[in-house]
N, C-alpha and C. Protein backbone atom coordinates (compact mmCIF):
# COMPACT_ATOMS: atom_id res chain seq x y z
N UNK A 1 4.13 -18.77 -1.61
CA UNK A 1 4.49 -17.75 -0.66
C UNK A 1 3.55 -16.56 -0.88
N UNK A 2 3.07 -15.73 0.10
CA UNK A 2 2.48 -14.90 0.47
C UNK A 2 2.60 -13.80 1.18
N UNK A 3 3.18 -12.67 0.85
CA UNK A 3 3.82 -11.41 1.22
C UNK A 3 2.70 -9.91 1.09
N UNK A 4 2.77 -9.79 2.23
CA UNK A 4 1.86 -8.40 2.79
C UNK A 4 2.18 -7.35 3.21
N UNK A 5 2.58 -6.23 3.23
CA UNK A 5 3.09 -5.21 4.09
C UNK A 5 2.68 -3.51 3.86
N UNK A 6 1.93 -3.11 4.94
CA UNK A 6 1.37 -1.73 4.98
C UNK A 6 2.47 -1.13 4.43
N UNK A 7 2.00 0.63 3.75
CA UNK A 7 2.80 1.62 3.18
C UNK A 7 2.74 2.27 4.23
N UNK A 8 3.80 3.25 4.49
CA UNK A 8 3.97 4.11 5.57
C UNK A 8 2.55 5.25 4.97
N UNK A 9 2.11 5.49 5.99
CA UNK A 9 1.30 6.90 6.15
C UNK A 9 0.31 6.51 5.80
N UNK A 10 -0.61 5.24 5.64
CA UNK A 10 -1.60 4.97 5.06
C UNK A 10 -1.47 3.35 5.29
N UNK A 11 -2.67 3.54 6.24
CA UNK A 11 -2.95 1.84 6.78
C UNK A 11 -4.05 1.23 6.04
N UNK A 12 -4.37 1.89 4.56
CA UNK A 12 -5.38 1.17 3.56
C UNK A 12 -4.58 0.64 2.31
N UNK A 13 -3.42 1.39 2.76
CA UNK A 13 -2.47 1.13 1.34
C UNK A 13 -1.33 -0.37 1.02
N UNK A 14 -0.97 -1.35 0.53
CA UNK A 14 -0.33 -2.19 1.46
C UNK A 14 0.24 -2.68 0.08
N UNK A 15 1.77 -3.30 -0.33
CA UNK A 15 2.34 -4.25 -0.87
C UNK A 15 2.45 -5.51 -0.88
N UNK A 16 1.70 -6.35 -2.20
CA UNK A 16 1.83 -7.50 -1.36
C UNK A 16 2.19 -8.19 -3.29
N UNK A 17 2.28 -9.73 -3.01
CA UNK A 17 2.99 -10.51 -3.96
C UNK A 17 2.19 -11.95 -3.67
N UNK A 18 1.43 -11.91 -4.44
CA UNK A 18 0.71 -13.67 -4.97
C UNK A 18 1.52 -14.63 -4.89
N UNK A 19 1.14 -15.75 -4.30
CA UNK A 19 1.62 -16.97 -4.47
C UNK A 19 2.21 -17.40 -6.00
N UNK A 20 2.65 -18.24 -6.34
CA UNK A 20 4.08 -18.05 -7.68
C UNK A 20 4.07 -16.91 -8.05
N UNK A 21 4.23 -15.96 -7.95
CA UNK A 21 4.84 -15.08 -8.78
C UNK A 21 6.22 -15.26 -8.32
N UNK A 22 6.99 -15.90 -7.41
CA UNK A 22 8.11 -16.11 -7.15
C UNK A 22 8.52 -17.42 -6.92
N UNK A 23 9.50 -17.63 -7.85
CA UNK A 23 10.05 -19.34 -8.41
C UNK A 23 11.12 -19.75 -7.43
N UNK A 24 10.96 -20.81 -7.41
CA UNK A 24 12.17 -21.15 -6.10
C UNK A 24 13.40 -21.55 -7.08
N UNK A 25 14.26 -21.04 -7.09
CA UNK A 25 15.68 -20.95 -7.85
C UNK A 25 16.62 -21.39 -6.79
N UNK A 26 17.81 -21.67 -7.18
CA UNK A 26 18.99 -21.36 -6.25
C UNK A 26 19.90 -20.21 -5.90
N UNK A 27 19.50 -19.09 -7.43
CA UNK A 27 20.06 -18.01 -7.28
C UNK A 27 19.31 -17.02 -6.64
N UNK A 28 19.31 -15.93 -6.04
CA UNK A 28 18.30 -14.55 -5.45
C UNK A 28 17.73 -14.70 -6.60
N UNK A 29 16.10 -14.26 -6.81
CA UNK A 29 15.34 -13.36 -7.57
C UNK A 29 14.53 -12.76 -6.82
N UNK A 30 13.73 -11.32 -7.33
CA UNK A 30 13.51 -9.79 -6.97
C UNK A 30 12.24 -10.06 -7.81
N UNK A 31 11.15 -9.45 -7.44
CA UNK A 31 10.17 -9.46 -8.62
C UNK A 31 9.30 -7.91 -8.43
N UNK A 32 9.12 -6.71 -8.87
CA UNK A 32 8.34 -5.77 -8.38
C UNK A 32 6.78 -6.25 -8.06
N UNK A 33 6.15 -5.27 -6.65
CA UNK A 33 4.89 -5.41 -6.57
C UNK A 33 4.09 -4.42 -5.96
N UNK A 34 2.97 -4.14 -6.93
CA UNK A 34 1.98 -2.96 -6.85
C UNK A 34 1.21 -2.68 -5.34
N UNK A 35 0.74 -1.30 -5.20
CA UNK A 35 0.67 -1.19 -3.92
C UNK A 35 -1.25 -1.40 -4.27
N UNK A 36 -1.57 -2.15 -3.35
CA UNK A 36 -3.41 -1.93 -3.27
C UNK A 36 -3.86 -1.78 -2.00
N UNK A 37 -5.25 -1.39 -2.79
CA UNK A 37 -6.22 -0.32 -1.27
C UNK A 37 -6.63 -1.58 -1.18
N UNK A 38 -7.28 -1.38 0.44
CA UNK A 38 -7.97 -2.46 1.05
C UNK A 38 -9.55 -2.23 1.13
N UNK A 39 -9.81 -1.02 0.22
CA UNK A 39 -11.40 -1.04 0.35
C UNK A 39 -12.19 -0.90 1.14
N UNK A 40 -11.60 -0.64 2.22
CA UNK A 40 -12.51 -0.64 3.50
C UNK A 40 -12.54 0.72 3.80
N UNK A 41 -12.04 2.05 3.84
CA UNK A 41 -12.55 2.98 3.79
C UNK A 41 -12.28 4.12 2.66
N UNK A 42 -12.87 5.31 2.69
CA UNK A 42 -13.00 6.50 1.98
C UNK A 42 -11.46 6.72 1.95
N UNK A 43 -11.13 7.09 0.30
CA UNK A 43 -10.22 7.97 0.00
C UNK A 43 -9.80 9.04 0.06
N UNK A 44 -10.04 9.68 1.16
CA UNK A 44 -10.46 11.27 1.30
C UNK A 44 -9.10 11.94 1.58
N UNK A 45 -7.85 11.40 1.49
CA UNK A 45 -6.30 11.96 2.00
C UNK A 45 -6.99 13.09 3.30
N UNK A 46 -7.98 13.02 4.02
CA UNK A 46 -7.95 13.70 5.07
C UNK A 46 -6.99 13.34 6.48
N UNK A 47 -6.09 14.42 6.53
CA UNK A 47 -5.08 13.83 7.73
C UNK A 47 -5.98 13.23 9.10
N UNK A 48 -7.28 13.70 9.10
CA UNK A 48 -8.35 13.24 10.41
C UNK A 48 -8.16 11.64 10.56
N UNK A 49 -7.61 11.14 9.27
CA UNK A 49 -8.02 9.82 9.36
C UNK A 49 -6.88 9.19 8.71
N UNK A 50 -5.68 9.89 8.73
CA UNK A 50 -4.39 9.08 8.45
C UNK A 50 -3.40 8.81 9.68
N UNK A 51 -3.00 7.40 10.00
CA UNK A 51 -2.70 7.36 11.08
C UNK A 51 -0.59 7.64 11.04
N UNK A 52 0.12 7.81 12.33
CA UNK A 52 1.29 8.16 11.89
C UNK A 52 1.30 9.92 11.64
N UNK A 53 2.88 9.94 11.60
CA UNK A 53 3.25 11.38 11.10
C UNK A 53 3.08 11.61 9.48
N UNK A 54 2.62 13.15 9.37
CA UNK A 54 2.94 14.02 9.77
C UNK A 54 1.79 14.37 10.03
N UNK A 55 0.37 13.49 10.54
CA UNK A 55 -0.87 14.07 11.02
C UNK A 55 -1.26 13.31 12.22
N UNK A 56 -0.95 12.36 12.77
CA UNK A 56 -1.25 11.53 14.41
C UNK A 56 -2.06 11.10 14.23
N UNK A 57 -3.10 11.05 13.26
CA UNK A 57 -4.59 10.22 13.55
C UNK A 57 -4.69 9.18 14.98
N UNK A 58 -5.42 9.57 15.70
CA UNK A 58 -6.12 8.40 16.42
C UNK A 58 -6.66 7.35 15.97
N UNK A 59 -6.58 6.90 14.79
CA UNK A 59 -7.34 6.08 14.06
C UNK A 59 -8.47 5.97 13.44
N UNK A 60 -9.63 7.22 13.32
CA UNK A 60 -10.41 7.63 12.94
C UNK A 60 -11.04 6.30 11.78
N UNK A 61 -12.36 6.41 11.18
CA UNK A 61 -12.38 5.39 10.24
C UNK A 61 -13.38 6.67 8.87
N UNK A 62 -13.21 6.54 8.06
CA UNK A 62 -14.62 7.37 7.09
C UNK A 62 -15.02 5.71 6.20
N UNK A 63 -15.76 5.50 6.45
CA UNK A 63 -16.07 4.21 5.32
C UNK A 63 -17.15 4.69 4.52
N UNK A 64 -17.61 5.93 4.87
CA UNK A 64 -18.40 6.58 3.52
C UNK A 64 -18.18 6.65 2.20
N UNK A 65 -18.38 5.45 1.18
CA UNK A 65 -17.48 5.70 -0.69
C UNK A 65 -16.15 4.98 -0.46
N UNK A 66 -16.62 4.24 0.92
CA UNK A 66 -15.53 2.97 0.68
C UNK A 66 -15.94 1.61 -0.49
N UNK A 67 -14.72 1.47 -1.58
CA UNK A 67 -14.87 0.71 -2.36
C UNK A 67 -15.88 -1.04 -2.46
N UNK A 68 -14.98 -1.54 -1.15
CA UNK A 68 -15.86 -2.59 -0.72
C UNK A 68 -15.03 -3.96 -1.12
N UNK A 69 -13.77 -3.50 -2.30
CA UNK A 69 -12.89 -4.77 -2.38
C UNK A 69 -11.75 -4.46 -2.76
N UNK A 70 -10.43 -5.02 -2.68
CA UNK A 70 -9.35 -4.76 -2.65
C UNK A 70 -8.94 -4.88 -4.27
N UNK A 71 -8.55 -3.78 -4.70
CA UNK A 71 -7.78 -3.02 -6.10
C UNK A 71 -6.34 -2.77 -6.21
N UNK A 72 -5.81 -2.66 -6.64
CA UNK A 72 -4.47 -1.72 -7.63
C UNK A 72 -5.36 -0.39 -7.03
N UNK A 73 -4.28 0.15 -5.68
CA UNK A 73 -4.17 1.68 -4.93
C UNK A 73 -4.17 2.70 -6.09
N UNK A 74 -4.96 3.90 -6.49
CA UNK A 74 -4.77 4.96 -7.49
C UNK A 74 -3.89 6.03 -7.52
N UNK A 75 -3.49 5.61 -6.16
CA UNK A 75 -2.24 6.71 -5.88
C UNK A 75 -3.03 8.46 -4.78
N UNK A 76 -2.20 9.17 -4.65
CA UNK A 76 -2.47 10.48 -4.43
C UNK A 76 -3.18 11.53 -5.38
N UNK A 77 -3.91 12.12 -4.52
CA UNK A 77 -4.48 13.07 -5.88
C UNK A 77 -4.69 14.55 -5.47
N UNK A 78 -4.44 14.81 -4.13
CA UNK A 78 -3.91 15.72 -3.43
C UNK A 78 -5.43 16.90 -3.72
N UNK A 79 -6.96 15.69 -3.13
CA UNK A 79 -7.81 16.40 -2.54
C UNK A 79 -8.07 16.79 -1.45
N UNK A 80 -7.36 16.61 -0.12
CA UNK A 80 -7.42 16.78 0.69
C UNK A 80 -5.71 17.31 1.40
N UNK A 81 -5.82 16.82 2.30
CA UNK A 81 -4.35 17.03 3.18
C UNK A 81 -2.99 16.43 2.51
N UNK A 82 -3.19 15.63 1.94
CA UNK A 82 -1.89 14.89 1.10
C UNK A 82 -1.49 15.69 -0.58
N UNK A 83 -0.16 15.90 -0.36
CA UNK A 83 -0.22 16.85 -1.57
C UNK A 83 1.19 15.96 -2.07
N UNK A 84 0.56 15.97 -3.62
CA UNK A 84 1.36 14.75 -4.28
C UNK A 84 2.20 14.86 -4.81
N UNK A 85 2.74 15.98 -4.91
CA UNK A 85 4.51 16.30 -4.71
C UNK A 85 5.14 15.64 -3.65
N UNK A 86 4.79 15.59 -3.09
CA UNK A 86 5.03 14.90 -1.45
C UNK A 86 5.17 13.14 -1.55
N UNK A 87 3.60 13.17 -1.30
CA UNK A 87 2.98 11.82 -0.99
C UNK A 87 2.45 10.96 -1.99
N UNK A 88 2.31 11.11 -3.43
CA UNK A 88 2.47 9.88 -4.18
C UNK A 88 3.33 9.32 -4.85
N UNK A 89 2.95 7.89 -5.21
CA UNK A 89 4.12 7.13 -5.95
C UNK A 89 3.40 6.60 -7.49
N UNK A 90 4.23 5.49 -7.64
CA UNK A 90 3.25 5.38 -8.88
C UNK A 90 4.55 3.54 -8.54
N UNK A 91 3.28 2.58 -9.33
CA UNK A 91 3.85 1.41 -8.85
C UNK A 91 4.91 1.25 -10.00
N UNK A 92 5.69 -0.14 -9.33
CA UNK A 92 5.43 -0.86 -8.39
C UNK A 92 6.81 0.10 -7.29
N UNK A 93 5.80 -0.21 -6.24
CA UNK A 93 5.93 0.64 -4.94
C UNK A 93 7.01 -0.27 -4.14
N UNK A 94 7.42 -1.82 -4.14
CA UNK A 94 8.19 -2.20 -3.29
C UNK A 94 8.73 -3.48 -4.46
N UNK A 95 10.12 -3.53 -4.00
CA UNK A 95 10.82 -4.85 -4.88
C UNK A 95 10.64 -5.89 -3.65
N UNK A 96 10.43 -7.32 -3.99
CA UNK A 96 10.48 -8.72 -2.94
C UNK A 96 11.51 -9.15 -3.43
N UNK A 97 12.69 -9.40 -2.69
CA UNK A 97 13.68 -10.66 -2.98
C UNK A 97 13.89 -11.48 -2.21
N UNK A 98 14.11 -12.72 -2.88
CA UNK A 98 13.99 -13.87 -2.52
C UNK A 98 15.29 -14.51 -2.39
N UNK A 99 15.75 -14.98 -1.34
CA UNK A 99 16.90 -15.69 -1.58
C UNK A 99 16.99 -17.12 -0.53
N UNK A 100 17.39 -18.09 -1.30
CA UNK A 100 17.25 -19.39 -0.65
C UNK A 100 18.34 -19.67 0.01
N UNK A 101 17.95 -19.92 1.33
CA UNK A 101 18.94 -20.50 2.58
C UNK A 101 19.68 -21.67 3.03
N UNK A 102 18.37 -22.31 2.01
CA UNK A 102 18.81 -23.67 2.52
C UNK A 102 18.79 -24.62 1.42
């Protein structure tokens, strides 16, 4: 199984969970998982280029000192528009549970 899902306020930022890291049981299991950048553009927390509230971006792109491959996200660092009282976390950023249906 293979689980993906954007972080709010940041469409570079995303949760996701590797194939086994989750065992097929009969009971629920939960496993935490870290949030990573997608490398494709600049870290710049400039609201110009964050899409969503509380800045609207049109979608803007900066790929200037874009990484180039997908990492473990560093979090907020509140050089720009994002101030990390606010807007960072620190992982793991989302729990997956699993529960079998059938």
């Amino acid at each position: 199984m293979t689980i993906a899902r954007d972080v709010l306020r940041d469409h570079l930022r995303y949760a996701a969970r590797r194939p086994g890291g989750l065992p097929l049981l009969d009971e629920p299991t939960a496993r935490p998982s870290s949030a990573y950048d997608a490398g494709s553009e600049e870290n710049n927390e400039d609201g110009a280029f964050i899409p969503g509230p509380p800045f609207g971006c049109c979608g803007g792109r900066a790929t200037d000192g874009a990484e180039g491959f997908v990492h473990i996200h560093s979090g907020v660092h509140g050089i720009a528009d994002l101030a990390p009282e606010v807007y960072d976390w620190r992982n793991p950023t989302a729990m997956i549970r699993v529960t079998r249906i059938k």
